[in-house]
N, C-alpha and C. Protein backbone atom coordinates (compact mmCIF):
# COMPACT_ATOMS: atom_id res chain seq x y z
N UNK A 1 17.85 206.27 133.41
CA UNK A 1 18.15 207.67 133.23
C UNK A 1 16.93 208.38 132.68
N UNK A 2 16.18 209.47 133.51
CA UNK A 2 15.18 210.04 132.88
C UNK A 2 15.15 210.83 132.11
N UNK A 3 16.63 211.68 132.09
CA UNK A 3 16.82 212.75 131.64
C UNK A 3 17.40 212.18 130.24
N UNK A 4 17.83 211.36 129.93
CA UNK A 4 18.25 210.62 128.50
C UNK A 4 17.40 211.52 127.31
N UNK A 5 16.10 211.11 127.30
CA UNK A 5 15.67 212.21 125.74
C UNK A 5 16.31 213.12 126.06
N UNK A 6 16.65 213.89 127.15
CA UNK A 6 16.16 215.62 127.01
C UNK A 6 17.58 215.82 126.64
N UNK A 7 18.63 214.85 127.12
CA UNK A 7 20.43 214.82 126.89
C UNK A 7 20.12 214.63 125.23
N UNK A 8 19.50 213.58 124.91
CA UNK A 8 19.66 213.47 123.31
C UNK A 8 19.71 214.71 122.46
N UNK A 9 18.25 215.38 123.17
CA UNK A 9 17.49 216.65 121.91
C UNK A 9 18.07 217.43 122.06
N UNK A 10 18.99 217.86 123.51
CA UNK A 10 20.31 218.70 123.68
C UNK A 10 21.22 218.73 122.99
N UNK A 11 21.64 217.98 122.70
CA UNK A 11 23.03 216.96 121.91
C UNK A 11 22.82 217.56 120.77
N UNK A 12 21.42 216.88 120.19
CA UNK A 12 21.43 217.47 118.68
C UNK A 12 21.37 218.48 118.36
N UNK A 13 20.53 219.17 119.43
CA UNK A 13 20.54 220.85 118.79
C UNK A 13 21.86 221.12 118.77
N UNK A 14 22.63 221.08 120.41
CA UNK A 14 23.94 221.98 120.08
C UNK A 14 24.33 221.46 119.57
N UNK A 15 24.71 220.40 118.62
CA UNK A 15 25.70 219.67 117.53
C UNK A 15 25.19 220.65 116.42
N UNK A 16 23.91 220.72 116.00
CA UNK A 16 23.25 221.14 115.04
C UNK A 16 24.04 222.83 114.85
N UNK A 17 23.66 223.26 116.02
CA UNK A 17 23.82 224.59 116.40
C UNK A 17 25.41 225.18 116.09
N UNK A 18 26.25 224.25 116.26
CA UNK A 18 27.38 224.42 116.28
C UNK A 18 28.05 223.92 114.95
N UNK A 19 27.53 223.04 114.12
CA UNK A 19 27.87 222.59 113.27
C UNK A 19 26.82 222.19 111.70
N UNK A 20 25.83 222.44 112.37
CA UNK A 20 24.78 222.42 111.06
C UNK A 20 23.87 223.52 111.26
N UNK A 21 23.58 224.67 111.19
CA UNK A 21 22.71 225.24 111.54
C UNK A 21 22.40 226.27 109.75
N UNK A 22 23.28 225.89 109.32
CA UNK A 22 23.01 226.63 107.82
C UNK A 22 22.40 225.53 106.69
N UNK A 23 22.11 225.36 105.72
CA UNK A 23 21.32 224.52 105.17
C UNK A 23 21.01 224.84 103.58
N UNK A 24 20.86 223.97 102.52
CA UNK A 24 20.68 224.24 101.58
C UNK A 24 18.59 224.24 101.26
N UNK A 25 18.30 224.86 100.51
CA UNK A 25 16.97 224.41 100.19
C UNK A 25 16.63 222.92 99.79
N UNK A 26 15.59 222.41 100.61
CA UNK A 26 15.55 220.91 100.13
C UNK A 26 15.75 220.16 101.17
N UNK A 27 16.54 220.55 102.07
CA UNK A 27 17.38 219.58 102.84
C UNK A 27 16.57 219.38 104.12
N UNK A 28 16.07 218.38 105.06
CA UNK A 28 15.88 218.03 105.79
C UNK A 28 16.29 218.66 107.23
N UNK A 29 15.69 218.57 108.04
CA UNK A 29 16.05 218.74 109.80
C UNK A 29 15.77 218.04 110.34
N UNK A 30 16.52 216.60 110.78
CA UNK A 30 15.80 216.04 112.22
C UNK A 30 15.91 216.36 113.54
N UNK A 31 14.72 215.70 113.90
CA UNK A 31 14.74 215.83 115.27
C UNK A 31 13.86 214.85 115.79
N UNK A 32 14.81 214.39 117.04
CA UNK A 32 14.73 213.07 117.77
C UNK A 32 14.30 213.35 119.05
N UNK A 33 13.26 212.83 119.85
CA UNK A 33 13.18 213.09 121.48
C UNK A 33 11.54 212.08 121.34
N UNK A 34 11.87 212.23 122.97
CA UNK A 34 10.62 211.37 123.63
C UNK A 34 8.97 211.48 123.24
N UNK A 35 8.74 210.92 122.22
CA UNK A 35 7.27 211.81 121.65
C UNK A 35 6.65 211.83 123.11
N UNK A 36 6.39 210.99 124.33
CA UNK A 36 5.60 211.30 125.12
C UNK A 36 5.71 212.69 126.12
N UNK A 37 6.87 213.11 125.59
CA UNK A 37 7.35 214.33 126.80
C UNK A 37 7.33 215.56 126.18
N UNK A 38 7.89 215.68 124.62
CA UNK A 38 8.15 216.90 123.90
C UNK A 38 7.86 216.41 122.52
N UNK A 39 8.06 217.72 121.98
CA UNK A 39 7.49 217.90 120.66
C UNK A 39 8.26 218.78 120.13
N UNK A 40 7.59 219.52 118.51
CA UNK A 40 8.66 220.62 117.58
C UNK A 40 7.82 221.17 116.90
N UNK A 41 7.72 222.71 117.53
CA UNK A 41 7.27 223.90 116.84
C UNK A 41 7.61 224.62 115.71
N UNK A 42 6.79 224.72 114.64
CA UNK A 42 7.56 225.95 114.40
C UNK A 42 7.64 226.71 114.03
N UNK A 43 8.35 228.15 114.80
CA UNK A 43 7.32 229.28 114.88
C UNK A 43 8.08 230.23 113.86
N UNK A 44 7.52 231.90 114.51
CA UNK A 44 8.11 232.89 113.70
C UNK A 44 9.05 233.28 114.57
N UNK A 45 9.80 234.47 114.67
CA UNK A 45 11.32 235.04 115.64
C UNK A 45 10.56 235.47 116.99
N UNK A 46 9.38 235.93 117.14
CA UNK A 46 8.64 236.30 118.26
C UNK A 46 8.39 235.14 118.93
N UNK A 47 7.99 234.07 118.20
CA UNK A 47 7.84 233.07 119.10
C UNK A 47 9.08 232.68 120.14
N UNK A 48 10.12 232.24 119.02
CA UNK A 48 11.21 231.65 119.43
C UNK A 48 11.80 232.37 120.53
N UNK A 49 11.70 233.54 120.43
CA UNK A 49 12.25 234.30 121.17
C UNK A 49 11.75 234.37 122.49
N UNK A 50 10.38 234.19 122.72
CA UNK A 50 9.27 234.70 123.72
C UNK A 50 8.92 233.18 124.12
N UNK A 51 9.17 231.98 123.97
CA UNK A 51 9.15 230.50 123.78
C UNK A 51 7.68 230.75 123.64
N UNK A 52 6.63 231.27 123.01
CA UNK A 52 5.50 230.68 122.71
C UNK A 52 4.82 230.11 121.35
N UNK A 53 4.29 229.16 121.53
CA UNK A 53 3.55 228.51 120.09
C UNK A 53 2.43 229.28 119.37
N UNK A 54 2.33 230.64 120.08
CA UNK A 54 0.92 231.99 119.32
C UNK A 54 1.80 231.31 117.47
N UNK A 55 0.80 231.49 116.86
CA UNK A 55 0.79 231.73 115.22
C UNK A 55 1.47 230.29 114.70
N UNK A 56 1.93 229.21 115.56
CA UNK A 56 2.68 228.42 114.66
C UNK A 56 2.36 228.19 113.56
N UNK A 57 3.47 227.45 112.69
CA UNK A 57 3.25 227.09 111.29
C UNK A 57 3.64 225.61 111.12
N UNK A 58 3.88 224.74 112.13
CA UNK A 58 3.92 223.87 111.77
C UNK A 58 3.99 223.23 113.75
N UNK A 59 3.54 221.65 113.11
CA UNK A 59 3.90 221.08 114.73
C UNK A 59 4.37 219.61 114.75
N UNK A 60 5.11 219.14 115.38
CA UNK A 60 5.29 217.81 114.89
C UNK A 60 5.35 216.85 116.60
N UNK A 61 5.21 215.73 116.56
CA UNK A 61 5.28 215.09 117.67
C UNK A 61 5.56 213.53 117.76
N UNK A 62 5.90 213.37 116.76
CA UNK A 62 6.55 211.61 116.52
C UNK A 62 7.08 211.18 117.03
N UNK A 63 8.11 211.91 117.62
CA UNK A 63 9.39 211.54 118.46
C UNK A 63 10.74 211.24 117.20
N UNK A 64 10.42 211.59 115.98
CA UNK A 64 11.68 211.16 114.70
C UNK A 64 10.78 211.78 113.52
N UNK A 65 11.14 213.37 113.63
CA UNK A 65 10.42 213.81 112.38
C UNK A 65 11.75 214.76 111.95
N UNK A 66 11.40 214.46 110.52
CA UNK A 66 12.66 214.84 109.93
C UNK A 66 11.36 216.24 108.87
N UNK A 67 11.90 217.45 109.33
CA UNK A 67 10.79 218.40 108.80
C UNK A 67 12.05 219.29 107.44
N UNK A 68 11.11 219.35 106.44
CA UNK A 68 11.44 219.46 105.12
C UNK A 68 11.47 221.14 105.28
N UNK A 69 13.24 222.15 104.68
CA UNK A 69 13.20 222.80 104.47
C UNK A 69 12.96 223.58 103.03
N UNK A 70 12.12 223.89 102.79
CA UNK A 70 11.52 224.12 101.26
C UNK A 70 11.41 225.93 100.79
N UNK A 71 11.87 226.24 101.64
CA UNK A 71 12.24 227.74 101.57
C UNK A 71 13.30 228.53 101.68
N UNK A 72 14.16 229.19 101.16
CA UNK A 72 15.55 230.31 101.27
C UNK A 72 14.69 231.08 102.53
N UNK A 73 15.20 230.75 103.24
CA UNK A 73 14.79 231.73 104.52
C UNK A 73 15.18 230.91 106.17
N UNK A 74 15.00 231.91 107.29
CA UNK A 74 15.66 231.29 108.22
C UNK A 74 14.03 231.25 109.09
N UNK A 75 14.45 229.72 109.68
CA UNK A 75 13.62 228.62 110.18
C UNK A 75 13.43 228.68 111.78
N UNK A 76 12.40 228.73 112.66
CA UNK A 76 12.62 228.72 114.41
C UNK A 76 11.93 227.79 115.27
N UNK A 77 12.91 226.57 115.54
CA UNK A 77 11.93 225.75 116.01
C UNK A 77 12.23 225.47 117.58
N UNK A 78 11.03 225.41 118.45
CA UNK A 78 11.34 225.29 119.65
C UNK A 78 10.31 223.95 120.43
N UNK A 79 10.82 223.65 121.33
CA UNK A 79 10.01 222.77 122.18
C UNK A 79 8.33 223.58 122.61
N UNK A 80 7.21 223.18 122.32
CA UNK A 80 6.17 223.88 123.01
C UNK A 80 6.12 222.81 123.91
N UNK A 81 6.80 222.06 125.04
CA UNK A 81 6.22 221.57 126.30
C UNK A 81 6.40 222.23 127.24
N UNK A 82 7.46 223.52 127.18
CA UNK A 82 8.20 224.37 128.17
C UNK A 82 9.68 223.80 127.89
N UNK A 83 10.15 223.29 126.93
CA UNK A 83 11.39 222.77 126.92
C UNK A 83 12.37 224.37 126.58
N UNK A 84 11.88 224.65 125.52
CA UNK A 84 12.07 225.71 124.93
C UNK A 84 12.55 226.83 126.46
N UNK A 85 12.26 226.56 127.42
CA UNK A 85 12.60 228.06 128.28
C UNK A 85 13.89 227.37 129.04
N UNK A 86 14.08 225.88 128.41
CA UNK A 86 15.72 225.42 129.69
C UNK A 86 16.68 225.10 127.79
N UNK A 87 15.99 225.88 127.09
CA UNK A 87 17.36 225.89 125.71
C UNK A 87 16.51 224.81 124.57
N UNK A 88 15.83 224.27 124.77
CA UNK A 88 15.49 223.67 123.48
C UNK A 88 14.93 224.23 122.54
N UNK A 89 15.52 224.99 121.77
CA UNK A 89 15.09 225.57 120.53
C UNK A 89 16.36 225.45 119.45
N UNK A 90 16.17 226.01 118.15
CA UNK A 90 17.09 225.63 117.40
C UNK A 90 16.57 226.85 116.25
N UNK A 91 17.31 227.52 115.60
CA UNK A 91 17.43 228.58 114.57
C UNK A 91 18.00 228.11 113.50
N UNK A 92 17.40 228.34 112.15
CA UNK A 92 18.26 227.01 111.22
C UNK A 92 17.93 228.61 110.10
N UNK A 93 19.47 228.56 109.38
CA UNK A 93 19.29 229.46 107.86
C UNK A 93 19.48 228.42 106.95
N UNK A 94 18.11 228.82 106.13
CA UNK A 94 18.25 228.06 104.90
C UNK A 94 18.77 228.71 103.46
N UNK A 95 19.93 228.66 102.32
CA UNK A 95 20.20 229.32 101.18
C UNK A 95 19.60 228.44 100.28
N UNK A 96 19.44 229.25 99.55
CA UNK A 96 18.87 228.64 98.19
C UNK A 96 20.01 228.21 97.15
N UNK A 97 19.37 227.08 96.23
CA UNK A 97 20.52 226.19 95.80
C UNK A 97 21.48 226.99 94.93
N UNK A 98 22.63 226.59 95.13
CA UNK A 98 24.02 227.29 94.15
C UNK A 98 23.73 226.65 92.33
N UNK A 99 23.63 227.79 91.62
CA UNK A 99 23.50 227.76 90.38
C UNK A 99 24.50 226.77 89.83
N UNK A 100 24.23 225.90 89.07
CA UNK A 100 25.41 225.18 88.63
C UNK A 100 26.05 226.05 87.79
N UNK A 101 27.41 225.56 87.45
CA UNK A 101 28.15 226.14 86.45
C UNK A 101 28.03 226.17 85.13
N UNK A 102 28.06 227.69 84.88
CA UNK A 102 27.33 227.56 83.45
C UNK A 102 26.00 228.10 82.98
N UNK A 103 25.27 227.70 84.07
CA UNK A 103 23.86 228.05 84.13
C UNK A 103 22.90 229.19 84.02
N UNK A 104 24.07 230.30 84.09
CA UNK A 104 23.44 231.61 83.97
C UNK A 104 23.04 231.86 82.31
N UNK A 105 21.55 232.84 82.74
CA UNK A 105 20.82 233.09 81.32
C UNK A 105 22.11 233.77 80.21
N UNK A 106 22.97 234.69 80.57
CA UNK A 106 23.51 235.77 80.11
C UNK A 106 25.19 235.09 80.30
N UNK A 107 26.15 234.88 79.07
CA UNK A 107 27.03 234.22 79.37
C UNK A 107 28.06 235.47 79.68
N UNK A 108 28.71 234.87 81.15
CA UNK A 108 29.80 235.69 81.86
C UNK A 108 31.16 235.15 81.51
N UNK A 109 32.27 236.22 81.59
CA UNK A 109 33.20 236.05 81.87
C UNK A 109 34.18 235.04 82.69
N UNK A 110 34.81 234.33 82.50
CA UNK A 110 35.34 232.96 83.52
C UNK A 110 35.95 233.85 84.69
N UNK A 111 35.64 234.45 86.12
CA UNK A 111 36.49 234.80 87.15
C UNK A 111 36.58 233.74 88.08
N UNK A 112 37.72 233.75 88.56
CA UNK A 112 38.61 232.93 89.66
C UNK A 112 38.05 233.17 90.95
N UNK A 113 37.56 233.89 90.97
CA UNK A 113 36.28 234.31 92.37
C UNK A 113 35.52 233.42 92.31
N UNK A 114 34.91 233.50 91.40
CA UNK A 114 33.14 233.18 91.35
C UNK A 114 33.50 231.42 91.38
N UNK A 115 34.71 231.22 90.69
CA UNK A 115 34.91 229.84 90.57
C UNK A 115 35.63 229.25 92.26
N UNK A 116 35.74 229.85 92.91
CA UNK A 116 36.11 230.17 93.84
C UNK A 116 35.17 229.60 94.87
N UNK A 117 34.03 230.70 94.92
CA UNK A 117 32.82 230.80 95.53
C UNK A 117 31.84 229.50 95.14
N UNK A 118 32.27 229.26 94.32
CA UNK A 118 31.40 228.03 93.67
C UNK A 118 31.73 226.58 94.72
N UNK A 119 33.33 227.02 94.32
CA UNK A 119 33.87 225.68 94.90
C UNK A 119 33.68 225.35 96.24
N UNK A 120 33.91 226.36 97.31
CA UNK A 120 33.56 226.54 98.90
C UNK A 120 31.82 226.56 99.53
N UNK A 121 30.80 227.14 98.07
CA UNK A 121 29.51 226.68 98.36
C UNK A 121 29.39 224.88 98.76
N UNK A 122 29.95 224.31 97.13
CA UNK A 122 29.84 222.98 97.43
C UNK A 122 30.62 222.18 98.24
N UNK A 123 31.87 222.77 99.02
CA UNK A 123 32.28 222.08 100.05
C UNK A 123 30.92 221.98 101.27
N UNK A 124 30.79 223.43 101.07
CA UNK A 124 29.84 223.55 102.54
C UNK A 124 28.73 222.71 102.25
N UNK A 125 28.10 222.69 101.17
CA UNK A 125 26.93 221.69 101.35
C UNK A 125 27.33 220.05 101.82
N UNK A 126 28.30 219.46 101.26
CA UNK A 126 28.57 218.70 102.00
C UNK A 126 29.05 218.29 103.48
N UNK A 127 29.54 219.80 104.09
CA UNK A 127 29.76 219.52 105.52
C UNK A 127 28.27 219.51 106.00
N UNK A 128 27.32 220.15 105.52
CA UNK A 128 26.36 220.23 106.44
C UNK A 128 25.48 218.79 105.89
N UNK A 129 25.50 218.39 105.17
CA UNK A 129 24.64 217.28 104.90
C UNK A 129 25.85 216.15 105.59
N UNK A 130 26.88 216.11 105.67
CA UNK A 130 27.77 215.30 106.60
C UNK A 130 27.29 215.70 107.93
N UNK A 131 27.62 216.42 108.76
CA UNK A 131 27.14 217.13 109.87
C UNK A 131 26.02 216.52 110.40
N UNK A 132 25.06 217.09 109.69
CA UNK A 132 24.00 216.08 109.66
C UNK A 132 23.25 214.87 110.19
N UNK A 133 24.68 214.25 109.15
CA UNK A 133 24.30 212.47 109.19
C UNK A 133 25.32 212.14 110.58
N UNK A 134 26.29 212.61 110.87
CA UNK A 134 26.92 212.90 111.97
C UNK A 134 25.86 212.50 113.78
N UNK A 135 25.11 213.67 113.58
CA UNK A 135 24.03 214.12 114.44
C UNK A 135 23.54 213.44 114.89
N UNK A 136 22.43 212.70 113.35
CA UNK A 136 21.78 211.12 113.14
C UNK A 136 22.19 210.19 113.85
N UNK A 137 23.49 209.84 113.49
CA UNK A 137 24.21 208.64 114.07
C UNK A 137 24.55 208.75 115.35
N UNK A 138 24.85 209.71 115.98
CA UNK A 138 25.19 210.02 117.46
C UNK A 138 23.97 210.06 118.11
N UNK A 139 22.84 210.16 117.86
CA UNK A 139 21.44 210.60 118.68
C UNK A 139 21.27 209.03 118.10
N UNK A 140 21.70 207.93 117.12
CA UNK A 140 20.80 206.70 117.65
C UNK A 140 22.13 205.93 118.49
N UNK A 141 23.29 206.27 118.09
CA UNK A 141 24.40 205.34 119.66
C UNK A 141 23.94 206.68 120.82
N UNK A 142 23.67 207.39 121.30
CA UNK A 142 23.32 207.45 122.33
C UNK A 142 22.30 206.96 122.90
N UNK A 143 20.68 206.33 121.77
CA UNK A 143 19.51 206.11 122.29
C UNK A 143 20.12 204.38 122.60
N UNK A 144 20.69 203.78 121.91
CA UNK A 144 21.19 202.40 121.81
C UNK A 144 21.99 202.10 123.17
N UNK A 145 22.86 203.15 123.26
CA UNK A 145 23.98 203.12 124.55
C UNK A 145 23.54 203.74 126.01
N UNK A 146 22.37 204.31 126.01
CA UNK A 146 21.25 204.38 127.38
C UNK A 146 20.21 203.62 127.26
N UNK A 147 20.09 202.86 126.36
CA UNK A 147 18.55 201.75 126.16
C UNK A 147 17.31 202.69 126.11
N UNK A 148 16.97 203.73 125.42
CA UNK A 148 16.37 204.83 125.71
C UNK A 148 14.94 204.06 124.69
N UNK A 149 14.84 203.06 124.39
CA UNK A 149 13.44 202.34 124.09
C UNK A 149 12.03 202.27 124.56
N UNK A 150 12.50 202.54 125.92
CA UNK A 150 11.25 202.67 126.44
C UNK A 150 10.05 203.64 126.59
């Protein structure tokens, strides 16, 4: 099967896309595909948008680079082999970490909101770091279950 990477890096994005695409600061992005065929840009919204690599800020080509999100801000990474113009790209928002409880300089009032909001932040970080590992595991039984080694 030749098309096997390109099914994988598909897979993950739209898994990603559909199910991880929000992110805490800190947290990791992989991405898996054929280092000999494609690679991972990554650009600004003009790029992504326009699929070109003008201005990148980063480039990776391992074939298993897991690229470190280290900023509250939203992320655009696309294939520069031309993958990027048949859908391989991926848009990732990153939030910055939820204050623990308590933590504020200025002591507040206990509201049922905020405790609220607290509680559904940290669900979500765990779906997406589940999600995730989800992704992981499905992109190596698919490389395992097409023999994609070569």
């Amino acid at each position: 099967m030749t098309n096997s990477p390109l099914l994988i890096f598909l897979i993950c994005a739209i898994a990603t896309t559909v199910t991880g695409t929000d992110h805490i600061v800190g947290a990791n992005k992989a991405f898996r595909y054929a280092k000999n065929q494609y690679n991972v840009f990554q650009v600004n919204q003009t790029g992504y948008d326009n699929c070109t690599i003008d201005g990148a800020t980063g480039n990776w080509s391992k074939g298993k680079d897991f690229i470190l999100l280290g900023e509250a801000k939203r992320y655009y990474f696309i294939c520069g082999t031309g993958g990027c113009f048949n859908g391989m790209k991926v848009t990732v928002v990153v939030h910055p970490l939820p204050s623990p409880p308590g933590s504020s300089a200025s002591p507040a009032k206990h509201d049922d909101k905020s405790s609220a909001v607290t509680q559904v932040g940290a669900f979500r970080s765990r779906a997406v770091v589940l999600s995730g590992l989800v992704v992981y595991i499905a992109a190596i039984w698919f490389e395992n279950f097409f023999d994609l080694s070569s």
